[in-house]
C-alpha atoms as a PDB file:
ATOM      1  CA  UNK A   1     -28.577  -2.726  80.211  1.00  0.00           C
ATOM      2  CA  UNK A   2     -26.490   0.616  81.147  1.00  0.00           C
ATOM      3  CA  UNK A   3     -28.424   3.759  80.796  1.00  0.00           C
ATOM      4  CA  UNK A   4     -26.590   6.375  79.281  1.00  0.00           C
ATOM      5  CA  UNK A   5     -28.391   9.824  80.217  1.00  0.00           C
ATOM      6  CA  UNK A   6     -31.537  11.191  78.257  1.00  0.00           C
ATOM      7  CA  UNK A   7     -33.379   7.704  78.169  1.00  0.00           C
ATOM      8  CA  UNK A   8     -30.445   5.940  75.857  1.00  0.00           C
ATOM      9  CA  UNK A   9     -29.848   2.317  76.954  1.00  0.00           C
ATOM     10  CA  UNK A  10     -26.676   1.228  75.553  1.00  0.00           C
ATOM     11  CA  UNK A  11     -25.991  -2.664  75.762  1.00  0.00           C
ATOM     12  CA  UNK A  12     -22.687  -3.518  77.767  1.00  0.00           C
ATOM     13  CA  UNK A  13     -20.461  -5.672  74.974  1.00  0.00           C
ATOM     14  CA  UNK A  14     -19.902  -9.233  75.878  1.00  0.00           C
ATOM     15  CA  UNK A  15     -17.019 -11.012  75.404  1.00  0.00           C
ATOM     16  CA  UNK A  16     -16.799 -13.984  73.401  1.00  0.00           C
ATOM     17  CA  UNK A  17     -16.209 -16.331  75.508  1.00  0.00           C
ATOM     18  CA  UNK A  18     -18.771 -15.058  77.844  1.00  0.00           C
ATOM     19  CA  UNK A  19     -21.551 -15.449  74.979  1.00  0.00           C
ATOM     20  CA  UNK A  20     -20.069 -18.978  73.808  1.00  0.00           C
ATOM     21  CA  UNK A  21     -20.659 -20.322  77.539  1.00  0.00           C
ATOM     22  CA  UNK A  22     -24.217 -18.822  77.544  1.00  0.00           C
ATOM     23  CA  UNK A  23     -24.563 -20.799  73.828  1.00  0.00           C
ATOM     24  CA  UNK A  24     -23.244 -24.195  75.162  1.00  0.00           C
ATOM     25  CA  UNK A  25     -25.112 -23.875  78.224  1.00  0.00           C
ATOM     26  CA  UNK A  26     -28.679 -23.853  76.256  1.00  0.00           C
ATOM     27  CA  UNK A  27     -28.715 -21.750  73.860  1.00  0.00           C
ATOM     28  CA  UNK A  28     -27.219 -20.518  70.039  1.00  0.00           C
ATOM     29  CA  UNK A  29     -26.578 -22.822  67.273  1.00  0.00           C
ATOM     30  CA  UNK A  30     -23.251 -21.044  65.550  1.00  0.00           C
ATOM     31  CA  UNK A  31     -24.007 -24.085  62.727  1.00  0.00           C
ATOM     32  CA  UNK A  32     -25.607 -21.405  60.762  1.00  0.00           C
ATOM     33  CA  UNK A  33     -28.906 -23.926  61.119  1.00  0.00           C
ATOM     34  CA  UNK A  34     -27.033 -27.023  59.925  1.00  0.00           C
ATOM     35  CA  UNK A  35     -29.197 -29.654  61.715  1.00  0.00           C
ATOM     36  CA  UNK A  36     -26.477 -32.140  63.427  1.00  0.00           C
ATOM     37  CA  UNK A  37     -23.631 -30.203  62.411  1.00  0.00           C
ATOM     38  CA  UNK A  38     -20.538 -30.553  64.575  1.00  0.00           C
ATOM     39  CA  UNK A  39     -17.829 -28.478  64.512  1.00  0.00           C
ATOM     40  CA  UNK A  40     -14.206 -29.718  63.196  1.00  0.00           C
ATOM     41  CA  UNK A  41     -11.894 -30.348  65.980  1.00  0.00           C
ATOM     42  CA  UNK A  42      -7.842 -30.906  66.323  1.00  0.00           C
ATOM     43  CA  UNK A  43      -6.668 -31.840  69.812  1.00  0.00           C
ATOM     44  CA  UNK A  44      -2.762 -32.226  70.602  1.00  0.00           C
ATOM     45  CA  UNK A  45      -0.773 -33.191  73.248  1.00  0.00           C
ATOM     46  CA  UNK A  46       2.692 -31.608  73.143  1.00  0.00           C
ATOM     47  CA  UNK A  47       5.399 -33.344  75.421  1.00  0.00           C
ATOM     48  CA  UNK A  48       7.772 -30.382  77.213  1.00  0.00           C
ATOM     49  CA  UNK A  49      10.901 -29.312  75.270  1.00  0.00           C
ATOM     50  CA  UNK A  50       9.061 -30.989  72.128  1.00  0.00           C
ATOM     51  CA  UNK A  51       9.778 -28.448  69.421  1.00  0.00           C
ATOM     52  CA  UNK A  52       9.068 -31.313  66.944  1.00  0.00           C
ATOM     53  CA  UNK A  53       5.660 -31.165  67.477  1.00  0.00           C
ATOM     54  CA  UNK A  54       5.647 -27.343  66.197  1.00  0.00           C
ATOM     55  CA  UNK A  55       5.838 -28.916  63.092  1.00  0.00           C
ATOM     56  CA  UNK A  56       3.764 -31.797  63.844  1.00  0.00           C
ATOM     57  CA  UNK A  57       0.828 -29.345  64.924  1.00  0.00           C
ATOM     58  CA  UNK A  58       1.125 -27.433  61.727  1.00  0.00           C
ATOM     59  CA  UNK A  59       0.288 -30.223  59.906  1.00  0.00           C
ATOM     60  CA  UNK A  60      -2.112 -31.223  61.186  1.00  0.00           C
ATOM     61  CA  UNK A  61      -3.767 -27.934  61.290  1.00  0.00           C
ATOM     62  CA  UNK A  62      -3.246 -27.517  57.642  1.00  0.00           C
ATOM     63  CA  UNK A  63      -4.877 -30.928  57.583  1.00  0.00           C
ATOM     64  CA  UNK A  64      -8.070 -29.336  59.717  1.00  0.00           C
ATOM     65  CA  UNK A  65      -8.469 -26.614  57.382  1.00  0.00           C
ATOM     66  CA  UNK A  66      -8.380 -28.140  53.995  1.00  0.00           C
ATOM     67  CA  UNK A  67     -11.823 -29.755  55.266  1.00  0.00           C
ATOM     68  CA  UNK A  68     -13.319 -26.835  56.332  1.00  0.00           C
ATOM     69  CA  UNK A  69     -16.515 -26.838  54.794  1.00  0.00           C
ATOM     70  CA  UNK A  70     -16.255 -23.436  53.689  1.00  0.00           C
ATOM     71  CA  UNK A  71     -12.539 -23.882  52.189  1.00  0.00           C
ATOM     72  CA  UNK A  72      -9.997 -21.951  53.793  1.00  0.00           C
ATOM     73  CA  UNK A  73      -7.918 -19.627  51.578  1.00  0.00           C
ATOM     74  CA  UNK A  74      -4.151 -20.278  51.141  1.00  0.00           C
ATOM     75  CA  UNK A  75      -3.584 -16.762  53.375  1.00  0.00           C
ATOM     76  CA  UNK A  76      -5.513 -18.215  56.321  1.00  0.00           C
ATOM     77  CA  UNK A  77      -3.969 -20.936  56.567  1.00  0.00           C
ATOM     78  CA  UNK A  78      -0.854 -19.860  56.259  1.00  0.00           C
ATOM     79  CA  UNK A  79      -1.747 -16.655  59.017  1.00  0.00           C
ATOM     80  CA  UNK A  80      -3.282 -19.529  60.892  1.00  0.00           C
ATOM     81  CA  UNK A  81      -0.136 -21.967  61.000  1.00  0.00           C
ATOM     82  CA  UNK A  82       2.523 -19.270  61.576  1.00  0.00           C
ATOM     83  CA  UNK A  83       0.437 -17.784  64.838  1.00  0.00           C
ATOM     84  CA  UNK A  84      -0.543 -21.776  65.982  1.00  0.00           C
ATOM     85  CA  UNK A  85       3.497 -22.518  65.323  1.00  0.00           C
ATOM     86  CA  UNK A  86       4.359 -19.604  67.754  1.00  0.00           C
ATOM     87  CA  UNK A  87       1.596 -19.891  70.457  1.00  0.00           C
ATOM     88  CA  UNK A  88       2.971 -23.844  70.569  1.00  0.00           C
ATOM     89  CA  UNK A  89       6.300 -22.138  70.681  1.00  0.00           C
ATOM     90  CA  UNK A  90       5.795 -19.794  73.502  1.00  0.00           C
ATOM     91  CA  UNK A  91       4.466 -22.213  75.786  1.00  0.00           C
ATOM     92  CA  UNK A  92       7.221 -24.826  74.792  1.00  0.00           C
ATOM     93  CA  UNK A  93       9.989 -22.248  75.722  1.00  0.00           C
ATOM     94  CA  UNK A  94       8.233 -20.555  78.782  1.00  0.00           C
ATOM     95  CA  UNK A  95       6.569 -22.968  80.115  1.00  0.00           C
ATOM     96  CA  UNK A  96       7.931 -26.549  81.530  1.00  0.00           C
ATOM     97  CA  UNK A  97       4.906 -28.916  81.467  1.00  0.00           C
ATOM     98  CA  UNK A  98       4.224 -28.791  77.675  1.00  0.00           C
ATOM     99  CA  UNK A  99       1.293 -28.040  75.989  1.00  0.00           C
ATOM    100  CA  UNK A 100      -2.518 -28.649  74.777  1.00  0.00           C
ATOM    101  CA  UNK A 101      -3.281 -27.439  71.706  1.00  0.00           C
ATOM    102  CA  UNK A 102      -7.168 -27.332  70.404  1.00  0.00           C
ATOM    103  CA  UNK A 103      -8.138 -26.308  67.632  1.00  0.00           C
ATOM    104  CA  UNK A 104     -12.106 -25.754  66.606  1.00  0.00           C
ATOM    105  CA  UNK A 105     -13.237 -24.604  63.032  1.00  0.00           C
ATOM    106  CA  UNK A 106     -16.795 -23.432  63.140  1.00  0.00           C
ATOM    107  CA  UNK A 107     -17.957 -20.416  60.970  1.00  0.00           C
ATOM    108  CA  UNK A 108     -14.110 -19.361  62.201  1.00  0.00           C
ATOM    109  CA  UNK A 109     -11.285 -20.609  63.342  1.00  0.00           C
ATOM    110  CA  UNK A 110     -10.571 -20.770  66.689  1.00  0.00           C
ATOM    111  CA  UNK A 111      -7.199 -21.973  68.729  1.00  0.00           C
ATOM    112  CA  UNK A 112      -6.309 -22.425  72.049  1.00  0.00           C
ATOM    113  CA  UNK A 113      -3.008 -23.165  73.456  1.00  0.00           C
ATOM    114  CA  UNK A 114      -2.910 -24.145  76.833  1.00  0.00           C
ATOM    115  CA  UNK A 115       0.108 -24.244  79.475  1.00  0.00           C
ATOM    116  CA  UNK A 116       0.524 -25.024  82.747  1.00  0.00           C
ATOM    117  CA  UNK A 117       2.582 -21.816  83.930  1.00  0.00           C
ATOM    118  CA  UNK A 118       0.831 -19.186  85.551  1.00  0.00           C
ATOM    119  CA  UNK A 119       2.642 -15.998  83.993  1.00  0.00           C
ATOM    120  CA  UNK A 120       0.108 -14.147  81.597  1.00  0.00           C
ATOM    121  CA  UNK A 121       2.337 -13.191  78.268  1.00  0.00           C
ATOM    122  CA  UNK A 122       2.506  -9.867  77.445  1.00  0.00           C
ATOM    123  CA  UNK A 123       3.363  -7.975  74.035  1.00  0.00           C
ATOM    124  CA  UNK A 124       6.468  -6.734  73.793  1.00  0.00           C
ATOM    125  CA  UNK A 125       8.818  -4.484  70.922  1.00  0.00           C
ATOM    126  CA  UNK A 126      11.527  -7.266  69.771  1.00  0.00           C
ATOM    127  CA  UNK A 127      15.273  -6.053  69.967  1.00  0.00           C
ATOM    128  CA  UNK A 128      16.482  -5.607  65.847  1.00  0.00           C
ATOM    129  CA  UNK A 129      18.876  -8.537  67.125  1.00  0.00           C
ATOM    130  CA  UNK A 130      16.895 -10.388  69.582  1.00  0.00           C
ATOM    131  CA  UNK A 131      15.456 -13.940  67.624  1.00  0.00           C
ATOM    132  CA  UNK A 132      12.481 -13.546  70.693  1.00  0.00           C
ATOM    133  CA  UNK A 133       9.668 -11.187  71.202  1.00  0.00           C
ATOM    134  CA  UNK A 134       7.746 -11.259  68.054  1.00  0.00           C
ATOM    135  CA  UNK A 135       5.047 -14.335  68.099  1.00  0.00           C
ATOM    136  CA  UNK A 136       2.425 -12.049  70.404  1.00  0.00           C
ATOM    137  CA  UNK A 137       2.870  -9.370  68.021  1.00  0.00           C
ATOM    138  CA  UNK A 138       2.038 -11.323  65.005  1.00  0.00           C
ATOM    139  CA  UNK A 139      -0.811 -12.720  66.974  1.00  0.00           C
ATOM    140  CA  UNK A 140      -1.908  -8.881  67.841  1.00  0.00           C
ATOM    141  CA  UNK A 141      -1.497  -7.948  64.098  1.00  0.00           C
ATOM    142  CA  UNK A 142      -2.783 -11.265  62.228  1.00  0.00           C
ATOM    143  CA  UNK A 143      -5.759 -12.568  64.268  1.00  0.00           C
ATOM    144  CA  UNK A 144      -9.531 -10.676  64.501  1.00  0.00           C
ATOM    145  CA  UNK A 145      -9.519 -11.712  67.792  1.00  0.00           C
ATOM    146  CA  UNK A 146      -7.319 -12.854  71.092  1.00  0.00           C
ATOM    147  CA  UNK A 147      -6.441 -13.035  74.443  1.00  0.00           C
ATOM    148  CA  UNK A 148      -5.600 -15.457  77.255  1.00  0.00           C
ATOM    149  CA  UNK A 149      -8.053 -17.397  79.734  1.00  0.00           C
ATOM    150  CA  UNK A 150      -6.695 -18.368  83.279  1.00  0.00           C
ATOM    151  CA  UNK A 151      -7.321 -22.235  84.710  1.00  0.00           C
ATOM    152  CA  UNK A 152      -6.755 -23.339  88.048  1.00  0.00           C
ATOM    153  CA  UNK A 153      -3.769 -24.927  86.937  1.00  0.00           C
ATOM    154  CA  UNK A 154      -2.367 -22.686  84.066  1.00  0.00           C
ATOM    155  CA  UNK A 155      -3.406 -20.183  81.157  1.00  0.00           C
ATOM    156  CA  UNK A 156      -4.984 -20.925  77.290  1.00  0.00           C
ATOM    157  CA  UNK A 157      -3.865 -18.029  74.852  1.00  0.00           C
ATOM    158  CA  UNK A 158      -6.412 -18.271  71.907  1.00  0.00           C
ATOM    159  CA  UNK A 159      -7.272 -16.321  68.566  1.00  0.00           C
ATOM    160  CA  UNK A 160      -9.667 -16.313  65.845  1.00  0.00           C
ATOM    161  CA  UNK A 161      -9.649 -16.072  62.563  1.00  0.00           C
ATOM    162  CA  UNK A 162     -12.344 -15.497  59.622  1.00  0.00           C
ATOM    163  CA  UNK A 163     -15.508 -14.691  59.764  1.00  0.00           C
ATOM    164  CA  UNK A 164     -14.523 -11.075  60.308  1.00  0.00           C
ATOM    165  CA  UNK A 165     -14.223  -9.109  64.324  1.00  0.00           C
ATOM    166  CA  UNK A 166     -15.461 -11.276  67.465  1.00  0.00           C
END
């Protein structure tokens, strides 16, 4: 706790991740109570310079989320392909090892793309003629929630959707 002058204690906020490490270590069930529930998981391995697998991933996303057990709307999944096609699209074009891509559907929807390059990606304002420069943006604008998470070896770039704010 932070006291804030005059007796106030204001609680520090915690980041997501840091609160779903304290869950998995002992603690929360985000089932919503669902004895044995386990969340719905996609795992891929993209090969480097694989831009077929954009599509490939897609898929099977879309596959993911028409099981959801709360259905996803059309516009989620739709927001949810087009940022999963360019995180998987960043990585394949900045990165050279290729990619892991999880994806985890709990009460939301979270995915992770992981590289193996250590360069954190940054925003940036796409040229009117430049075809690069937008995917971060659309992640910024579309998802309740983002960032990246450093490895030893490597970065994951993440975001969340439903469910409303992390």
């Amino acid at each position: 706790m932070v006291r804030s002058g005059a007796g106030e204690s204001m609680r520090q906020p915690v980041r997501r991740e840091e609160r779903d490490r304290g869950e998995a270590a002992g603690g929360g069930n985000r089932s919503g109570g669902l004895v044995g529930w386990r969340p719905r998981v996609l795992e891929h391995k993209v090969r480097p310079a694989d831009l077929r697998a954009v599509g490939e991933v897609r898929r099977e996303l879309r596959q993911l989320l028409s099981r959801w057990r709360e259905p996803a709307g059309e516009d989620l999944t739709e927001i949810a392909t087009l940022l999963t096609s360019e995180l998987v699209t960043n990585a394949l074009v900045h990165a050279k090892g290729g990619a892991l891509v999880r994806a985890t559907v709990t009460d939301r929807l979270r995915v992770e793309v992981r590289d193996f390059a250590a360069r954190r990606p940054e925003p940036r304002a796409a040229t009117a003629d430049g075809t690069s420069g937008r995917g971060l943006m659309l992640v910024c604008s579309l998802a309740d929630a983002w960032g990246v998470r450093s490895h030893a070896v490597g970065k994951s770039v993440w975001f969340e959707l439903g469910g409303g704010p992390a």
